[in-house]
PDB file of N, CA and C in Angstrom:
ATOM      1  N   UNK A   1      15.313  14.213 -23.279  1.00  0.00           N
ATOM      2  CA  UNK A   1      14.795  14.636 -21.999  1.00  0.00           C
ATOM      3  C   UNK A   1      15.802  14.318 -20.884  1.00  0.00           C
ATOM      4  N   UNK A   2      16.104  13.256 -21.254  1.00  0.00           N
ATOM      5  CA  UNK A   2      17.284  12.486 -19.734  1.00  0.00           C
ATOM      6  C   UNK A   2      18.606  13.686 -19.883  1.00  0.00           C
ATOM      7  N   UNK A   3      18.729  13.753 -21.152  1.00  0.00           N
ATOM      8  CA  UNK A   3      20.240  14.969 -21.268  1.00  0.00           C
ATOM      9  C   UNK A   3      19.449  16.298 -20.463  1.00  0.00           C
ATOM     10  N   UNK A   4      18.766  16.940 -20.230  1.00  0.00           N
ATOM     11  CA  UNK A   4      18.475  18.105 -19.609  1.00  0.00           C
ATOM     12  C   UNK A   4      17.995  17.980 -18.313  1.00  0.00           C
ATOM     13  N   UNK A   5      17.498  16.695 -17.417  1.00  0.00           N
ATOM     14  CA  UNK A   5      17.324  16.602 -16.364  1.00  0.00           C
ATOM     15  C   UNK A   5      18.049  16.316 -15.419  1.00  0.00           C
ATOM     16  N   UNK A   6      18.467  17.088 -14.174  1.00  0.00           N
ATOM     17  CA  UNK A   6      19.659  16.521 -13.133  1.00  0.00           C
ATOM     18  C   UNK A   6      18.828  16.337 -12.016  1.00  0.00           C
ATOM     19  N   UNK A   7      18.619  14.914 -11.729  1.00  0.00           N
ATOM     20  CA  UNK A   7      18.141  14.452 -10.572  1.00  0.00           C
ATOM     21  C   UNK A   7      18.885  14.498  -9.415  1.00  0.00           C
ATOM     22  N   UNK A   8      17.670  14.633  -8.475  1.00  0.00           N
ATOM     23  CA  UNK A   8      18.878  15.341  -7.127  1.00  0.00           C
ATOM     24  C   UNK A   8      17.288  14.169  -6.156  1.00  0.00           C
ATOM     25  N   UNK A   9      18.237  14.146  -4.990  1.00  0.00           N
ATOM     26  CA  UNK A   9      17.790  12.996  -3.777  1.00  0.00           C
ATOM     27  C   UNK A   9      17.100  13.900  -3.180  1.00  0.00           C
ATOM     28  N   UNK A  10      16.185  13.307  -2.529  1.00  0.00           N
ATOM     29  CA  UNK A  10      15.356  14.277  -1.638  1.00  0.00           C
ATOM     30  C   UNK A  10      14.570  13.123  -0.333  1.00  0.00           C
ATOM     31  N   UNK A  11      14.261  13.943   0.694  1.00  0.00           N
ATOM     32  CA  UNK A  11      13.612  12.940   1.711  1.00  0.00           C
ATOM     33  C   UNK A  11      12.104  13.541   1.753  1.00  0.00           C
ATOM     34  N   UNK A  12      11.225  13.205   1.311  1.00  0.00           N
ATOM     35  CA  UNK A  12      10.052  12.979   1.521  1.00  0.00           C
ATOM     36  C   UNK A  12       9.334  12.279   2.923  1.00  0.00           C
ATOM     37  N   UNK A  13      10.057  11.458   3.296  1.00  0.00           N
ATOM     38  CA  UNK A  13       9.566  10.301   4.504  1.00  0.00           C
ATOM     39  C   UNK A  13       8.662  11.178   5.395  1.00  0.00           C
ATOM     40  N   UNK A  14       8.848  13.001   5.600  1.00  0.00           N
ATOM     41  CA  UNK A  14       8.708  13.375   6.955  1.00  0.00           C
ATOM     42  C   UNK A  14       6.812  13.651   6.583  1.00  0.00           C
ATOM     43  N   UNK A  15       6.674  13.534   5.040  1.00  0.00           N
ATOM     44  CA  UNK A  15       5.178  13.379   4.460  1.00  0.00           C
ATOM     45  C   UNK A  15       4.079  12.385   5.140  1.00  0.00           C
ATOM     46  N   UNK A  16       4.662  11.622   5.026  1.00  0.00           N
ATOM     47  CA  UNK A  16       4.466  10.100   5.235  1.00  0.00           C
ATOM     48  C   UNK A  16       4.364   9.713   6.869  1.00  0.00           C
ATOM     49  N   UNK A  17       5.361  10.402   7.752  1.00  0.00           N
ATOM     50  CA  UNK A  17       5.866   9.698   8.737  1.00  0.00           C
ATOM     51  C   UNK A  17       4.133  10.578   9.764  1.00  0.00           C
ATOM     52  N   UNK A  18       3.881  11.858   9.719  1.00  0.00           N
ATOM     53  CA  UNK A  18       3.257  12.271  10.087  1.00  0.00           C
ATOM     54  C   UNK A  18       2.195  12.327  10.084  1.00  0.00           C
ATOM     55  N   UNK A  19       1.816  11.283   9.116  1.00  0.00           N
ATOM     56  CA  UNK A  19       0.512  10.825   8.690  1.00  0.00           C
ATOM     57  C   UNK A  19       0.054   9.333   9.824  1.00  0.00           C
ATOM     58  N   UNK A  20      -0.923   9.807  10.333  1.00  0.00           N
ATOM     59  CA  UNK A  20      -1.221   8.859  10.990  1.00  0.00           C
ATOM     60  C   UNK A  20      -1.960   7.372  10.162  1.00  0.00           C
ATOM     61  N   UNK A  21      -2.684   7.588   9.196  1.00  0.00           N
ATOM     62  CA  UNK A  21      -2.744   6.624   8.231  1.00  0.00           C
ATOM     63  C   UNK A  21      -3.565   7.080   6.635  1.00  0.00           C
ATOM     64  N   UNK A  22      -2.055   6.395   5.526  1.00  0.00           N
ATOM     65  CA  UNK A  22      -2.271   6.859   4.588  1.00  0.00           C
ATOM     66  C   UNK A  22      -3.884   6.518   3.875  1.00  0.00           C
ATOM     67  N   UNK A  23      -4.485   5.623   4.282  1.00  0.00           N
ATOM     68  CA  UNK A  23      -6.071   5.158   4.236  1.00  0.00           C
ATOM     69  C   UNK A  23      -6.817   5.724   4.585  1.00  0.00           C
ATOM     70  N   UNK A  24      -6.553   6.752   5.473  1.00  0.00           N
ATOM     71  CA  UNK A  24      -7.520   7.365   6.513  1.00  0.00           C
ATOM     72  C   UNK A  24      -8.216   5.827   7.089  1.00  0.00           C
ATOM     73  N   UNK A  25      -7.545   5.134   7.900  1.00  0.00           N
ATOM     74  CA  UNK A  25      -7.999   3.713   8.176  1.00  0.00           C
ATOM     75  C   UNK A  25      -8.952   3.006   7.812  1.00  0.00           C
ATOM     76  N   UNK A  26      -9.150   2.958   6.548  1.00  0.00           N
ATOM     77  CA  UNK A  26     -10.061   2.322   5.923  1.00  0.00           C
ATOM     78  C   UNK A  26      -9.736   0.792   5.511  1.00  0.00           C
ATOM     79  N   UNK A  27      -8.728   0.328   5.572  1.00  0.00           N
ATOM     80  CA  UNK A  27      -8.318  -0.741   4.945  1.00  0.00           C
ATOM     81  C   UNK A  27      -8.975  -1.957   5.731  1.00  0.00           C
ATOM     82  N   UNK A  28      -9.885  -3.347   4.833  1.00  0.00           N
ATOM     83  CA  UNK A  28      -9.834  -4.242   5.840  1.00  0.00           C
ATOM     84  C   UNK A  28      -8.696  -5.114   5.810  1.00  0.00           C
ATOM     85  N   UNK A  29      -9.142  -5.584   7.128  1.00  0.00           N
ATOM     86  CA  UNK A  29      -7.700  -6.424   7.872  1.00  0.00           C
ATOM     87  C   UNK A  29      -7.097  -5.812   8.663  1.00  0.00           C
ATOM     88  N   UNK A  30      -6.515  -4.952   7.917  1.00  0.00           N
ATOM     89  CA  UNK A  30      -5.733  -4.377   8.892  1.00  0.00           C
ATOM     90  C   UNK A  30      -6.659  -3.025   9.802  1.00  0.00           C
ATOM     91  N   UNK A  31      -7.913  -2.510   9.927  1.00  0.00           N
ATOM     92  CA  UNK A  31      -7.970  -1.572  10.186  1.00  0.00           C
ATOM     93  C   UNK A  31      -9.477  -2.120  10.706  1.00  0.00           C
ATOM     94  N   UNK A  32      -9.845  -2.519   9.841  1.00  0.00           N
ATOM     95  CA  UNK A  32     -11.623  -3.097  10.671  1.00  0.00           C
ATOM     96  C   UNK A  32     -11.642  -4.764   9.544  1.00  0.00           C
ATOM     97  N   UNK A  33     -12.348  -4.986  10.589  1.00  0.00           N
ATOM     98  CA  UNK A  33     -12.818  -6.506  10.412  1.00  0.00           C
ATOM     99  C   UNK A  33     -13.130  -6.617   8.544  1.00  0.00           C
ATOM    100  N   UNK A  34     -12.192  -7.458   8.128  1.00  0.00           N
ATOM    101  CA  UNK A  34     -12.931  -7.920   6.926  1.00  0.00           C
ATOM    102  C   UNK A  34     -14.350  -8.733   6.720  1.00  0.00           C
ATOM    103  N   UNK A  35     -15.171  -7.705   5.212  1.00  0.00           N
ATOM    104  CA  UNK A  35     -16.209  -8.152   5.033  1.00  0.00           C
ATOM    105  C   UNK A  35     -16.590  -8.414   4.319  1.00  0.00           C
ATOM    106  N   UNK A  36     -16.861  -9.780   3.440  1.00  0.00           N
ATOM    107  CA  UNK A  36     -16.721 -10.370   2.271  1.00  0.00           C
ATOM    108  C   UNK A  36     -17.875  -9.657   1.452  1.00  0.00           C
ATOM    109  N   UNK A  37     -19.243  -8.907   2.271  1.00  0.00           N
ATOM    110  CA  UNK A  37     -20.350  -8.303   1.754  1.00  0.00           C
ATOM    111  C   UNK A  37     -20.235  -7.410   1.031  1.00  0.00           C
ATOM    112  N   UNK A  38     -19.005  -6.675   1.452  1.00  0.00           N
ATOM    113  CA  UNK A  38     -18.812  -5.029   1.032  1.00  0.00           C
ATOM    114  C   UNK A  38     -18.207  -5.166  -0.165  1.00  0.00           C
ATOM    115  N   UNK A  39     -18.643  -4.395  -1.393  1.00  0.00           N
ATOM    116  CA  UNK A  39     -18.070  -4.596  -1.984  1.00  0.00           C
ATOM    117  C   UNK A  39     -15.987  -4.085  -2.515  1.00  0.00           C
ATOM    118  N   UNK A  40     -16.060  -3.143  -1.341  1.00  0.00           N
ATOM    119  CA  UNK A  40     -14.923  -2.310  -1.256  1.00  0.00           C
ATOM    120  C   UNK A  40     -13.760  -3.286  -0.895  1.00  0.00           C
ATOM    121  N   UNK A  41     -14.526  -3.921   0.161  1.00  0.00           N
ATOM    122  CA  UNK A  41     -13.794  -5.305   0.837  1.00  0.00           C
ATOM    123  C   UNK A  41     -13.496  -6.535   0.228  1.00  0.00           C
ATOM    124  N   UNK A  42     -14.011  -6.718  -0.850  1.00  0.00           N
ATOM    125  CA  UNK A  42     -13.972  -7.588  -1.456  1.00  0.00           C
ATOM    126  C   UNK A  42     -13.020  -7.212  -2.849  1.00  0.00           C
ATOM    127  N   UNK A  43     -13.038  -5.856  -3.088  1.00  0.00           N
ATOM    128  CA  UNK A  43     -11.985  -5.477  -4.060  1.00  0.00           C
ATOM    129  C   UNK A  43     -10.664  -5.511  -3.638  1.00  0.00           C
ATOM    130  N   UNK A  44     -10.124  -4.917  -2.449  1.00  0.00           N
ATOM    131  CA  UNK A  44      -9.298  -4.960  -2.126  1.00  0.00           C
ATOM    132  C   UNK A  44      -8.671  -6.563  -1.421  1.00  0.00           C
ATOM    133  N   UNK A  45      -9.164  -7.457  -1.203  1.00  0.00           N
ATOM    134  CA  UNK A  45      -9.150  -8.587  -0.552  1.00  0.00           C
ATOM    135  C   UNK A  45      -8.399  -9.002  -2.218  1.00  0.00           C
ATOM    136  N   UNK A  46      -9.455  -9.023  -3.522  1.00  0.00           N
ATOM    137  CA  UNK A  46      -9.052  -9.515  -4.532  1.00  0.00           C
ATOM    138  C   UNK A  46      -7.656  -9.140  -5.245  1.00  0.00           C
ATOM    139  N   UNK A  47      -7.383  -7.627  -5.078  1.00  0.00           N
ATOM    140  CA  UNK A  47      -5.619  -6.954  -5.602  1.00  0.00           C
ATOM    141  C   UNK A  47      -4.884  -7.435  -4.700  1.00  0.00           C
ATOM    142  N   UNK A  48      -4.514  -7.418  -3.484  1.00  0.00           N
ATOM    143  CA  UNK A  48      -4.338  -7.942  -2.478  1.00  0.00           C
ATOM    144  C   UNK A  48      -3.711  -9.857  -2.894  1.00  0.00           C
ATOM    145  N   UNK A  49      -4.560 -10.685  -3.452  1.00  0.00           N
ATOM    146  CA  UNK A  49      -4.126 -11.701  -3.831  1.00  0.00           C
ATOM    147  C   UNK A  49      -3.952 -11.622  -5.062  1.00  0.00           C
ATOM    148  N   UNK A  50      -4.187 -10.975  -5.814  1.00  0.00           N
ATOM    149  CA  UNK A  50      -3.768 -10.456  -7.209  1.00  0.00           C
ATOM    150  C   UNK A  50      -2.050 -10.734  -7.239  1.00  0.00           C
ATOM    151  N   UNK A  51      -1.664  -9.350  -6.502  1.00  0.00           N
ATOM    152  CA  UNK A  51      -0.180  -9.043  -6.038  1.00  0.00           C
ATOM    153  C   UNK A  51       0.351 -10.129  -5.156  1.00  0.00           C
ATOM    154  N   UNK A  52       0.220 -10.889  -4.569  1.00  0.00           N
ATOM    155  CA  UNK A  52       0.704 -11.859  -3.803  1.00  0.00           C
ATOM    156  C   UNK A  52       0.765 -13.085  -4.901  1.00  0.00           C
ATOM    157  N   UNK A  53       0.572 -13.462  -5.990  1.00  0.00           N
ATOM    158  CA  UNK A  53       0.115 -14.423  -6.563  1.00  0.00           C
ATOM    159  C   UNK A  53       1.580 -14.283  -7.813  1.00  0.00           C
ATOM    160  N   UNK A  54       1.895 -12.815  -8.341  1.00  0.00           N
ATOM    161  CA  UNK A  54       3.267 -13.006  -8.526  1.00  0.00           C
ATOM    162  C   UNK A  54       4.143 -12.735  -8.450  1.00  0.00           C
ATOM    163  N   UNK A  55       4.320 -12.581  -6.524  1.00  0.00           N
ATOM    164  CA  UNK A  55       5.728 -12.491  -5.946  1.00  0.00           C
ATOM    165  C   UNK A  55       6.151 -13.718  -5.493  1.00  0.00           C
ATOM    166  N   UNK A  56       5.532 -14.981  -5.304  1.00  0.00           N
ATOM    167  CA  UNK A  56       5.582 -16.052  -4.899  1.00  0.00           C
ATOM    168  C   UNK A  56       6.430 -15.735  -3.569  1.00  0.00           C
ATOM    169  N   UNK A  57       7.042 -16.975  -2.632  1.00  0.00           N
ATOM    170  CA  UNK A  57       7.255 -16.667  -1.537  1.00  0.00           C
ATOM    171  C   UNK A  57       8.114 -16.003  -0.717  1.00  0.00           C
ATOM    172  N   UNK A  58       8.074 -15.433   0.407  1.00  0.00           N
ATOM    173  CA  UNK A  58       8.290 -14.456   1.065  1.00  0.00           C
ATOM    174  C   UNK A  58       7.946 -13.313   1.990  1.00  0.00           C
ATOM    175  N   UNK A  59       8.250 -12.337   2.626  1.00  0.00           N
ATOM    176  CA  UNK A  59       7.960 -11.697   3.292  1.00  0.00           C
ATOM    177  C   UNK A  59       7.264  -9.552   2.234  1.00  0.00           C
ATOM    178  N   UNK A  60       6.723  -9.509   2.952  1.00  0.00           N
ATOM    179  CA  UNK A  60       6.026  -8.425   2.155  1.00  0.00           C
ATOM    180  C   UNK A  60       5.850  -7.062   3.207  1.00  0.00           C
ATOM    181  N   UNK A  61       5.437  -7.340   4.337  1.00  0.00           N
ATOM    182  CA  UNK A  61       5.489  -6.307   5.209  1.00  0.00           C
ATOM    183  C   UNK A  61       6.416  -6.274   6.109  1.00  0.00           C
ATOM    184  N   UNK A  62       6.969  -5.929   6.474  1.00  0.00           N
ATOM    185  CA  UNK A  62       8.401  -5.759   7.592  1.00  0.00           C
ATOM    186  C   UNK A  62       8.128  -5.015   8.849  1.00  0.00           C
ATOM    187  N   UNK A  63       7.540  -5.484  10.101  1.00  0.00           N
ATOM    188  CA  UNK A  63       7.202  -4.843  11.080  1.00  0.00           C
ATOM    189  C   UNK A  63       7.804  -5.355  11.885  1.00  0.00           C
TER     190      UNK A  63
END
């Protein structure tokens, strides 16, 4: 497969950039008050430290 494929670069970003939010702002924390009740909130709260648990320390968002 790799012998017949020629990868070529492309910019996508302008997908992305025009999007006012890829959540449709749903996210808590960042978007409305976290709520330990919900269960949506509480899933994402849990991947969230999931993923933080093995990058150990450092920076993750860059703003």
């Amino acid at each position: 497969m790799d012998a017949n494929l020629i990868p070529e670069e492309v910019d996508s970003s302008f997908l992305y950039e025009a999007m006012e939010s890829q959540s449709d702002g749903c996210l808590p924390v960042i978007y409305r008050e976290f709520d330990g009740q919900r269960r949506d909130h509480f899933a994402d709260r849990g991947r969230v430290l999931d993923f933080l648990s093995i990058l150990g320390p450092g920076r993750i968002l860059d703003f």
